[in-house]
Protein backbone atom coordinates (compact mmCIF):
# COMPACT_ATOMS: atom_id res chain seq x y z
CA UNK A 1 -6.14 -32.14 -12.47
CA UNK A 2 -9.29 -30.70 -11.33
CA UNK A 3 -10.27 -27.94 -8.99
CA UNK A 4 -12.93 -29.37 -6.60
CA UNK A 5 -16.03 -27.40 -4.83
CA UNK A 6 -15.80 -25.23 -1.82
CA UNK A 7 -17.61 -25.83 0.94
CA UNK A 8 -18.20 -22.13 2.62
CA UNK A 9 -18.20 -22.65 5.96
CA UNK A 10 -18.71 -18.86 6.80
CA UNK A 11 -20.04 -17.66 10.10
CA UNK A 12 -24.02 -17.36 10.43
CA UNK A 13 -24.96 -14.15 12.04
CA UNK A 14 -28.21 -14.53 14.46
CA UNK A 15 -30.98 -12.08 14.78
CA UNK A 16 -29.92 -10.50 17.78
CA UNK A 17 -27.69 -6.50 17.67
CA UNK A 18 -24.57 -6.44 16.51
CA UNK A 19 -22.20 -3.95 15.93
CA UNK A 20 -19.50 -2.70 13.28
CA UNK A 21 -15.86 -2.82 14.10
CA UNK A 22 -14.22 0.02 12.52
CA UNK A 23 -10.82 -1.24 11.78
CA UNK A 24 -9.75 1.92 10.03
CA UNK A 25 -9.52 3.91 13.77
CA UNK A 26 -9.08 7.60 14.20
CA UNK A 27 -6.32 8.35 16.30
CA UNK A 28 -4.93 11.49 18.03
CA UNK A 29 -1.21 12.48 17.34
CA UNK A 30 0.14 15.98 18.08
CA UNK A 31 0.11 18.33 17.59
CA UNK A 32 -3.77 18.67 16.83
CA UNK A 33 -5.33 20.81 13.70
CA UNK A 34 -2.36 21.22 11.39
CA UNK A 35 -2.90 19.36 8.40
CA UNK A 36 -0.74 16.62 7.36
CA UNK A 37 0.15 16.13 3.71
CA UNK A 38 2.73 12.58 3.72
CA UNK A 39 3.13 10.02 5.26
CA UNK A 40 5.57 7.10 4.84
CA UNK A 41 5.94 3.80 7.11
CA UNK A 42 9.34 1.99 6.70
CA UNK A 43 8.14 -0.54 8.89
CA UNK A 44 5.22 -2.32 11.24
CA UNK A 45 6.35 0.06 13.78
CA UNK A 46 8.60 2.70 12.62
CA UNK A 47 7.05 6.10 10.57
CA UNK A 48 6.88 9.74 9.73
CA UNK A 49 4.34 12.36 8.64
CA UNK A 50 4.72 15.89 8.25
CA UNK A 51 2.49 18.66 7.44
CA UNK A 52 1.61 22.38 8.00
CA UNK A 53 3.55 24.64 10.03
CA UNK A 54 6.75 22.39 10.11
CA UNK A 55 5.10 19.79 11.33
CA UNK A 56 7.33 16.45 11.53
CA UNK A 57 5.67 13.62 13.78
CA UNK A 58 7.11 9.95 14.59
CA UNK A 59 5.65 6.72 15.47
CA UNK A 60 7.76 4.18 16.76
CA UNK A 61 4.77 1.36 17.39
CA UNK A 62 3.03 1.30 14.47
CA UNK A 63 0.95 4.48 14.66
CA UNK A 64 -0.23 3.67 18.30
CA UNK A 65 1.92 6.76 19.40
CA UNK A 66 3.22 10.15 18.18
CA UNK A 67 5.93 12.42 19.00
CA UNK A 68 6.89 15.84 17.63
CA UNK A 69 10.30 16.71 16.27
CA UNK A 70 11.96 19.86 16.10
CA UNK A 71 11.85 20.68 12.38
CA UNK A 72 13.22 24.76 13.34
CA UNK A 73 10.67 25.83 10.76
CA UNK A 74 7.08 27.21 10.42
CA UNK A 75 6.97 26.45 6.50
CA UNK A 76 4.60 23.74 5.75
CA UNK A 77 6.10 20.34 4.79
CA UNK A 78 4.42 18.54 1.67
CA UNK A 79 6.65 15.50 1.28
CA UNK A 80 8.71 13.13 2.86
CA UNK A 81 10.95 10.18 1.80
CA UNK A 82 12.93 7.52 4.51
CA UNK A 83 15.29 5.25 2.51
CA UNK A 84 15.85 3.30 6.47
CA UNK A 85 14.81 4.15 9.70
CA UNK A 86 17.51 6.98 10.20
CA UNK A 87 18.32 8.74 6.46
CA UNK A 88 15.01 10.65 5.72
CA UNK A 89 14.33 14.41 3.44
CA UNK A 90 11.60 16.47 3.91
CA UNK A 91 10.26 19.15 1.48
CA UNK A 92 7.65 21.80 1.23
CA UNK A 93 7.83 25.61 0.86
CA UNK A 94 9.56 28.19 -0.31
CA UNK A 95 12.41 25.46 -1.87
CA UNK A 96 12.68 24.15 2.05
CA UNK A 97 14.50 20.83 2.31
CA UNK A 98 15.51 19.27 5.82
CA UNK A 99 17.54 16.26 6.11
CA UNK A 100 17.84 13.71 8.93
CA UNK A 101 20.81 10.74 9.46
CA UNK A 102 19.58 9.69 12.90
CA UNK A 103 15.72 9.17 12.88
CA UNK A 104 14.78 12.61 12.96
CA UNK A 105 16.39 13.63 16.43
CA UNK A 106 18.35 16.45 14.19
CA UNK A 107 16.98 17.81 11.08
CA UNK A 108 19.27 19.80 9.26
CA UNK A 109 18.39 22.50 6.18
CA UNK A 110 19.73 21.82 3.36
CA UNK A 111 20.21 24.75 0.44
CA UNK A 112 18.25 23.82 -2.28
CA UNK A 113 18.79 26.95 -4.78
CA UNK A 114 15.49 27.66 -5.55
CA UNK A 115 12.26 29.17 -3.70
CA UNK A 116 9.90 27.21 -5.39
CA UNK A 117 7.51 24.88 -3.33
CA UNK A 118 8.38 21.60 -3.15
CA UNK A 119 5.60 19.15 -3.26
CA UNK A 120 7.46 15.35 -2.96
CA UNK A 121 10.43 14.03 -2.54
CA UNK A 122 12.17 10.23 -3.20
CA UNK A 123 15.13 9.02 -2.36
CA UNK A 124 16.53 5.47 -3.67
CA UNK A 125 19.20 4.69 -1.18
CA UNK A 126 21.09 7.31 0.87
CA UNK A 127 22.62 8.98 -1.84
CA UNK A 128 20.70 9.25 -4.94
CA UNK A 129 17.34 11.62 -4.85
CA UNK A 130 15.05 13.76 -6.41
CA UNK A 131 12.66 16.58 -5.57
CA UNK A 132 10.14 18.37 -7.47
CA UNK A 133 7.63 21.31 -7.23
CA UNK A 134 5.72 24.31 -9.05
CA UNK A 135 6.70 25.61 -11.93
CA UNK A 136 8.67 22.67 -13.50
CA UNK A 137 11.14 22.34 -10.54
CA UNK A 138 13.55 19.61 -10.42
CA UNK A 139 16.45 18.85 -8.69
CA UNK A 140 18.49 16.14 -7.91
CA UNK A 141 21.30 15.06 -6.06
CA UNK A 142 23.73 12.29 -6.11
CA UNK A 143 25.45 13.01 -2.30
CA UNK A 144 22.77 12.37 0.32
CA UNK A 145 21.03 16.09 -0.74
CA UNK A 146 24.56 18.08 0.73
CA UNK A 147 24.48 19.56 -3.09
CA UNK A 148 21.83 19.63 -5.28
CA UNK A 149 21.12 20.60 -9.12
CA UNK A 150 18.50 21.38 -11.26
CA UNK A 151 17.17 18.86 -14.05
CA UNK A 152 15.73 20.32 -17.37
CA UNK A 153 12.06 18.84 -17.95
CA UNK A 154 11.93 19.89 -20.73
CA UNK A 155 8.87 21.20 -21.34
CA UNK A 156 8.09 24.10 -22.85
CA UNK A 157 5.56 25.96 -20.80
CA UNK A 158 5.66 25.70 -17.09
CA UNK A 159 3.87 22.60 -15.58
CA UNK A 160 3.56 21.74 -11.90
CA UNK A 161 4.64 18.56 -10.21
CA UNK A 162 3.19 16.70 -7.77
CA UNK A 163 4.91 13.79 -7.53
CA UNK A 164 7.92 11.73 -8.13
CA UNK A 165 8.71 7.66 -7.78
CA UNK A 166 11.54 6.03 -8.74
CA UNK A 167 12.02 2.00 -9.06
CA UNK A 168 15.64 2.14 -8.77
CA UNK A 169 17.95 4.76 -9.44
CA UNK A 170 17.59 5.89 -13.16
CA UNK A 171 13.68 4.44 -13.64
CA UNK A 172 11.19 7.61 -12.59
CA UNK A 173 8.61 9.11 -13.42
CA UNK A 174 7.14 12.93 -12.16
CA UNK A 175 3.31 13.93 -11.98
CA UNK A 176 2.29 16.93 -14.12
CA UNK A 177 -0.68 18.65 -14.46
CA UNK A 178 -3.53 17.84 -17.32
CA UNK A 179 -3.14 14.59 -17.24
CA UNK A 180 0.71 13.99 -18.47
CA UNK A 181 3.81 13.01 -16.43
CA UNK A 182 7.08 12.77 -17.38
CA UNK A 183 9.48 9.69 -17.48
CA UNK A 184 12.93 8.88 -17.39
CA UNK A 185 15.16 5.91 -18.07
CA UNK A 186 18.71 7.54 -17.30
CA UNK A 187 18.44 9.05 -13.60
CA UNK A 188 17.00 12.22 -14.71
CA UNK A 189 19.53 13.39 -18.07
CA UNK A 190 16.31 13.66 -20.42
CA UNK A 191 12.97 13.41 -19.33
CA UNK A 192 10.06 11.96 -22.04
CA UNK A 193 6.77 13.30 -21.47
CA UNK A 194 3.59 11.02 -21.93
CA UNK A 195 -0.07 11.49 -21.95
CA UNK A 196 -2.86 9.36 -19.61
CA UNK A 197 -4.93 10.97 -22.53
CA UNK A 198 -7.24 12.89 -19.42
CA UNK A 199 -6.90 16.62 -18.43
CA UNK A 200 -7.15 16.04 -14.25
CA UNK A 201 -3.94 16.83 -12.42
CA UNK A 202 -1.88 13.43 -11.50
CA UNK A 203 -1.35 13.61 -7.49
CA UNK A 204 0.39 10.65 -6.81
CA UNK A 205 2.28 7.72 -7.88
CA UNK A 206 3.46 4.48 -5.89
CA UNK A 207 5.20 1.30 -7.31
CA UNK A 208 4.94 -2.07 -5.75
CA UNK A 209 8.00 -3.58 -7.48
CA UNK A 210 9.96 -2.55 -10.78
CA UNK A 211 6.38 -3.57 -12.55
CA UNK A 212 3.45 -2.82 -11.17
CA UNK A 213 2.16 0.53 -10.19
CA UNK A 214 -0.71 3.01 -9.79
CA UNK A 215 -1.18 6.83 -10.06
CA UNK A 216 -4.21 8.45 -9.04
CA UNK A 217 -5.56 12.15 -9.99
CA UNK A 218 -8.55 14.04 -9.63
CA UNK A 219 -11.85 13.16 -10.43
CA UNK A 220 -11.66 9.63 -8.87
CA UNK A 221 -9.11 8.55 -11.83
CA UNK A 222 -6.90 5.41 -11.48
CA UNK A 223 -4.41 3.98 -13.84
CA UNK A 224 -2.50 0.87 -13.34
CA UNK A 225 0.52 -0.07 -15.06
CA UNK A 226 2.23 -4.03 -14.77
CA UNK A 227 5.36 -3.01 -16.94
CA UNK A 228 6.89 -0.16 -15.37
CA UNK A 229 5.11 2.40 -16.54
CA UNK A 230 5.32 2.27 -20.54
CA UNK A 231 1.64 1.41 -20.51
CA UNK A 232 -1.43 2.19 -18.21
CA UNK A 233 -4.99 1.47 -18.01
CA UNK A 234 -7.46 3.44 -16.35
CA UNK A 235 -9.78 1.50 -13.32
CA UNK A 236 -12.84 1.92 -12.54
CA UNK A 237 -12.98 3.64 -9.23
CA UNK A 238 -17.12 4.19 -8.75
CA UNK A 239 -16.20 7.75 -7.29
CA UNK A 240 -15.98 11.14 -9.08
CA UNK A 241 -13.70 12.82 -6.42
CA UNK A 242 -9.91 13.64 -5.95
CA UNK A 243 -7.85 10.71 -5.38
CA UNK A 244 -4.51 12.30 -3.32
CA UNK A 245 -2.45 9.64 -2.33
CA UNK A 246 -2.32 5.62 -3.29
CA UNK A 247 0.56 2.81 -1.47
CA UNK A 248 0.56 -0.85 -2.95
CA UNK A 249 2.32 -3.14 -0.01
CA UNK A 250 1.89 -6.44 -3.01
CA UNK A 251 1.11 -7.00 -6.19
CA UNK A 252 -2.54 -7.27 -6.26
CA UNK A 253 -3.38 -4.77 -2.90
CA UNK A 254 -3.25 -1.40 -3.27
CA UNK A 255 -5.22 1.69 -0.82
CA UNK A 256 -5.73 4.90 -2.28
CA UNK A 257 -6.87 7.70 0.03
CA UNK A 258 -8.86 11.38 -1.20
CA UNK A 259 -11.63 14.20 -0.71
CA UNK A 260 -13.92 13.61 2.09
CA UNK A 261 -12.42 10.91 3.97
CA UNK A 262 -12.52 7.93 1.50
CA UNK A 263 -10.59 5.29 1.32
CA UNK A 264 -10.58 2.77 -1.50
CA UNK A 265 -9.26 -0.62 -1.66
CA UNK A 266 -8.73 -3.37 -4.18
CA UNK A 267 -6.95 -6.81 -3.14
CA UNK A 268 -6.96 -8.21 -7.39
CA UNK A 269 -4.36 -5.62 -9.16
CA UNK A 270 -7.32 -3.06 -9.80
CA UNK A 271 -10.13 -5.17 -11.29
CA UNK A 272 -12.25 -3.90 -8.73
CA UNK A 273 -12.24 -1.17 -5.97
CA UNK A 274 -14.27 -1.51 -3.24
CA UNK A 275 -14.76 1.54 -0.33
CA UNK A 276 -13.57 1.33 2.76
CA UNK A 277 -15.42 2.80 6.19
CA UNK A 278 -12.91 5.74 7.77
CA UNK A 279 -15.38 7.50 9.92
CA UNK A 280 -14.36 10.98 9.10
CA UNK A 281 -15.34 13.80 6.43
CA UNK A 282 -12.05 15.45 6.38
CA UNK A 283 -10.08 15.08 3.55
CA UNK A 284 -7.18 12.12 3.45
CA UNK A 285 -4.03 13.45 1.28
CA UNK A 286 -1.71 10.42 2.07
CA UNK A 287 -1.55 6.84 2.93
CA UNK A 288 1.52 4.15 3.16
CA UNK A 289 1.21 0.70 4.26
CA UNK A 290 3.94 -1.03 5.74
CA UNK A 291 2.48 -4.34 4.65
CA UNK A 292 -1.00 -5.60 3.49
CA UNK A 293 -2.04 -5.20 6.95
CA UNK A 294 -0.77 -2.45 9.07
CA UNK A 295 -1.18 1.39 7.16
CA UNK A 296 -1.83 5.20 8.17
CA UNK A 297 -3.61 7.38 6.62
CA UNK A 298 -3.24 11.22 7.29
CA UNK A 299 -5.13 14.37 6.11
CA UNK A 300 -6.98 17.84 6.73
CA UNK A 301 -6.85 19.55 9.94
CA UNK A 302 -4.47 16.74 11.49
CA UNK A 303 -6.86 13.58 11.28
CA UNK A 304 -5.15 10.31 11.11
CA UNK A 305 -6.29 6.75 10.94
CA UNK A 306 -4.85 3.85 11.36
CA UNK A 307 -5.55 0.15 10.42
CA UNK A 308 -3.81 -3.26 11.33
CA UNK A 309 -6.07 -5.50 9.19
CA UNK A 310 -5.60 -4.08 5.87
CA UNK A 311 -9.14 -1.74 6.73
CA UNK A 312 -11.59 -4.74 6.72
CA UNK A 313 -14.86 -3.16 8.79
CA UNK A 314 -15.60 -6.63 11.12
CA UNK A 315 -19.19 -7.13 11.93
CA UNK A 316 -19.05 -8.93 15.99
CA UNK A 317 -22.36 -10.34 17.92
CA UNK A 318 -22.35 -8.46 20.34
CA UNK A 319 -23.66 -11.15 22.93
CA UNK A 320 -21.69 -14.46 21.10
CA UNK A 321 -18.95 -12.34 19.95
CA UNK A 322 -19.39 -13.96 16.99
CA UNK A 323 -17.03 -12.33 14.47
CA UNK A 324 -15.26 -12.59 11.00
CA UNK A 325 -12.22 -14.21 11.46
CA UNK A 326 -9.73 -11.76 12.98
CA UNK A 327 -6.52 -12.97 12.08
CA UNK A 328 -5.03 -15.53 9.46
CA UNK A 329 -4.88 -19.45 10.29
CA UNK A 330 -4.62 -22.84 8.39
CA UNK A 331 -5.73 -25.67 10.42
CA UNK A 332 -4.31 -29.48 10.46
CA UNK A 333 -6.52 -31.26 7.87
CA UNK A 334 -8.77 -33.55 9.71
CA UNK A 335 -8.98 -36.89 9.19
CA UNK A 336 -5.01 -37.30 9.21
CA UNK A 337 -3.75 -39.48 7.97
CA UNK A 338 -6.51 -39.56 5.34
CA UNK A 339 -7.36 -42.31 2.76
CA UNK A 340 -9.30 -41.08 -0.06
CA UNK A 341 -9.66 -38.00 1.15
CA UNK A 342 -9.74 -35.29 4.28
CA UNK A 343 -11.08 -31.54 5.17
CA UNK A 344 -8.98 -28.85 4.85
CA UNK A 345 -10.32 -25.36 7.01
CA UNK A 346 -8.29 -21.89 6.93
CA UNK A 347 -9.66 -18.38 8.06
CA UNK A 348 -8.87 -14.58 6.62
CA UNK A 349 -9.49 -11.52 7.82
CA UNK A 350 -9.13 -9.81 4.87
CA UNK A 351 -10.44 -10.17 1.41
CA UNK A 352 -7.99 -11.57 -1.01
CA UNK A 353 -6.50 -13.65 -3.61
CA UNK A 354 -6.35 -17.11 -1.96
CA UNK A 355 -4.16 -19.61 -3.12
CA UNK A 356 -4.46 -23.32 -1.77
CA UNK A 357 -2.24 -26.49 -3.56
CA UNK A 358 -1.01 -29.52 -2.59
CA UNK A 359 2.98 -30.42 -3.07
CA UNK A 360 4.42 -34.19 -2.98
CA UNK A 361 7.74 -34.33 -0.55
CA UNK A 362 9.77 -33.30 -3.59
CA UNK A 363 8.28 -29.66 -3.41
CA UNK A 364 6.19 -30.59 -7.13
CA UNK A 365 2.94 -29.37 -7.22
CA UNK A 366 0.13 -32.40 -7.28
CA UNK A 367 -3.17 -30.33 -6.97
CA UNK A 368 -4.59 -26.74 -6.85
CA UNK A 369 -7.62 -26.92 -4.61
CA UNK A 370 -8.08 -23.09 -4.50
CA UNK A 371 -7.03 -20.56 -6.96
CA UNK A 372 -9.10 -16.89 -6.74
CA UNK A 373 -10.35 -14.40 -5.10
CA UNK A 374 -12.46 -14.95 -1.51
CA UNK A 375 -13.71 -12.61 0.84
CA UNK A 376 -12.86 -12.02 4.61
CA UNK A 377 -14.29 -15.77 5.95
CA UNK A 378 -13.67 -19.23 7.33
CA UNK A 379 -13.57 -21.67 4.17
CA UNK A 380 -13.28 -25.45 4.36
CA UNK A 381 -12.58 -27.29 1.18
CA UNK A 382 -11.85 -31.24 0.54
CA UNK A 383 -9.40 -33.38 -1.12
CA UNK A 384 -9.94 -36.69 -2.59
CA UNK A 385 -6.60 -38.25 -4.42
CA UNK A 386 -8.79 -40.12 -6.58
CA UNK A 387 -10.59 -36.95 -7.85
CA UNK A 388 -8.35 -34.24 -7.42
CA UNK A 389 -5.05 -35.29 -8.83
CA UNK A 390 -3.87 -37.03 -11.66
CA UNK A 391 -2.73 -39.76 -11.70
CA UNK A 392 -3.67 -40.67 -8.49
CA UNK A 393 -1.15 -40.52 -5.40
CA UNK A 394 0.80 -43.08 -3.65
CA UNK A 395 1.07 -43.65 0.24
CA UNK A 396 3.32 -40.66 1.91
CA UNK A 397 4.01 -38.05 3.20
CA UNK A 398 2.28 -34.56 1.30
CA UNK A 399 1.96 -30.75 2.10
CA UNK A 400 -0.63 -28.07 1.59
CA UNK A 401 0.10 -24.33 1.20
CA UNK A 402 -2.13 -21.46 1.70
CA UNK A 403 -1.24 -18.20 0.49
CA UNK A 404 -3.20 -14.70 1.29
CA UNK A 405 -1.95 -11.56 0.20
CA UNK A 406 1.94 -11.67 2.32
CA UNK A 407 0.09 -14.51 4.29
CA UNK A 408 1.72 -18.06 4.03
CA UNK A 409 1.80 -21.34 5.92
CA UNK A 410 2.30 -24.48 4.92
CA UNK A 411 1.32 -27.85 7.03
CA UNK A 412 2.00 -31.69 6.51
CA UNK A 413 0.12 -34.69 5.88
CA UNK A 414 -0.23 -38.37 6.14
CA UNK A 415 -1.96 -40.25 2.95
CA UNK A 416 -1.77 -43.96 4.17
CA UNK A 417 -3.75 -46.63 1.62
């Protein structure tokens, strides 16, 4: 079959002011000017982020709103891990690790044996975690963190870690300095170490699925891996500064956060990284989306940002309102029903990987009319049985399917000859 034209339909902008709509926006939570080092949504609405001076904040609308919990410590807090919205760990100094089983109205220290700093921590259900820290500290526990034990790296000079991920329970892998991490296939018994082949410290590491991946380090390095880990490729990021924190809500976006407030995004699996507008200097250390949409982004001195279109910057007319599309929508195809052929329209907000194809009643596939990458715009395309499918289709009833990053509808329609 062939892939027909598009038609871009997108939005002319007339020469009269406009304005930029920020949609990574700086919010206020509490309390103000101590940093904050993680963050982790575990849904559209529910999140944590803790930081300096036992700092442990929680949103329950998305980021809209914070509230302070009683952490009963002053030792900063580096890294947090919620497994649901109730079981969460937090980690940071001096070996600290506090535990919550109800949301974080009671956190609860936990002996951890050591008084090494902890700089991450991951859980993979309620029972089963691991945290790490300076000078080759690991530990792990199989009980919900009421007894923990140290894992042997084994290295043979002292490393720090600065990160941890695991895809299920006995697939992880732990950020080292100069450039090497270590990785494990058996929960932790023996850890292999590996080389990214650069000397810049590894910072962080987030999966998207048992697959794909990304870690980020300093000097604006990126590797991507789409086999769970036992090869990575370095990306291009177009930026020469530290890269702190990355979260990957699908398989082709992914956010990375670092020095001096940028934010870099990519909606293709890495080929290319674009920057993002976050109206601030200060330095971004963490960032976890929810979905491709909705994420927070937390750093130096207590700034946070927050987005609920995936960080698209929107560009309005100020006296039209004229704007970029600001939410996802796949119109009725017009004429319907259609004989050759009809108009099919659909609007994103957000740049993407847009998928458009044509099914009989039977659910088979008769026709991809869209199949790559398309920025934030209104698009109308056409389909003509004769052209676009082979052979050519009968009288009936079809359906066309748009997908957009987690985006997809799907709408019927009439061919009649």
């Amino acid at each position: 079959m062939k892939k027909i034209g598009l038609v871009y339909s997108l939005i002319l902008f007339i020469a009269i002011p406009f304005r930029a709509s920020a949609q990574w926006v700086i919010i206020n939570p509490q309390p103000q000017n101590n940093s904050l080092f993680k963050v982790q949504l575990v849904s559209n609405t529910i999140g944590w982020a803790v930081g300096d001076q036992g700092t442990i904040i929680k949103t329950s609308d998305g980021g809209a709103n914070w509230i302070q919990q009683n952490s009963g410590i002053t030792k900063a807090l580096f890294g947090v891990s919620f497994v649901n919205e109730n079981f969460g760990t937090a980690v940071g100094d001096a070996g600290t690790i506090l535990n919550t089983t109800d949301g974080g109205t009671h956190w609860n220290l936990q002996p951890s044996g050591t008084i090494n700093e902890f700089e991450n921590v991951y859980f993979s259900d309620v029972n089963i975690g691991t945290a790490v820290g300076y000078d080759t500290t690991i530990i792990k526990t199989n009980d919900g963190g009421a007894n923990w034990s140290f894992q042997h790296s084994g290295l043979t000079i002292p490393y720090d870690f600065y990160d941890v991920f695991f895809t299920d329970a006995i697939n992880g892998i732990i950020l080292c300095g100069n450039g090497t991490f270590l990785k494990t296939t058996d929960g932790g018994i023996n850890w292999n170490i590996q080389s990214l082949g650069i000397y810049n410290r590894l910072l962080s590491i987030r999966f998207y699925d048992a697959n794909i991946g990304y870690i980020v380090a300093e000097g604006g390095a990126i590797f991507n891996t789409t086999d769970g880990g036992n090869i990575w490729n370095s990306q291009i990021s177009g930026v020469t500064s530290a890269l702190f924190g990355v979260s990957c809500p699908n398989s082709n976006i992914a956010t990375i956060v670092g020095w001096g407030g940028r934010i870099l995004n990519t909606t293709n699996g890495g080929l290319d990284w674009g920057l993002q507008t976050s109206n601030t200097e200060s330095s971004l250390y963490s960032v976890s989306f929810s979905d491709s949409l909705h994420g927070i982004a937390v750093g130096q001195n207590g700034i946070m940002l927050r987005t609920t279109n995936g960080g698209v910057t929107l560009i309005e007319d100020e006296e039209n309102n004229f704007a970029q599309p600001k939410e996802f929508l796949l119109q009725q195809n017009y004429p319907n029903p259609f004989n050759p052929s009809t108009k099919i329209s659909w609007q994103s907000p957000v740049g993407s990987w847009q998928t458009l194809k044509v099914y009989d009643i039977l659910g088979n596939e008769v026709a991809t009319l869209v199949n790559e990458y398309r920025n934030a715009a209104n698009y109308e395309v056409e389909f003509n049985v004769g052209r676009d499918s082979s052979p050519a289709l009968a009288s009936g009833i079809y359906f066309y399917k748009i997908q957009i990053g987690d985006f997809v509808e799907t709408k019927k329609m009439i061919l009649l000859k």
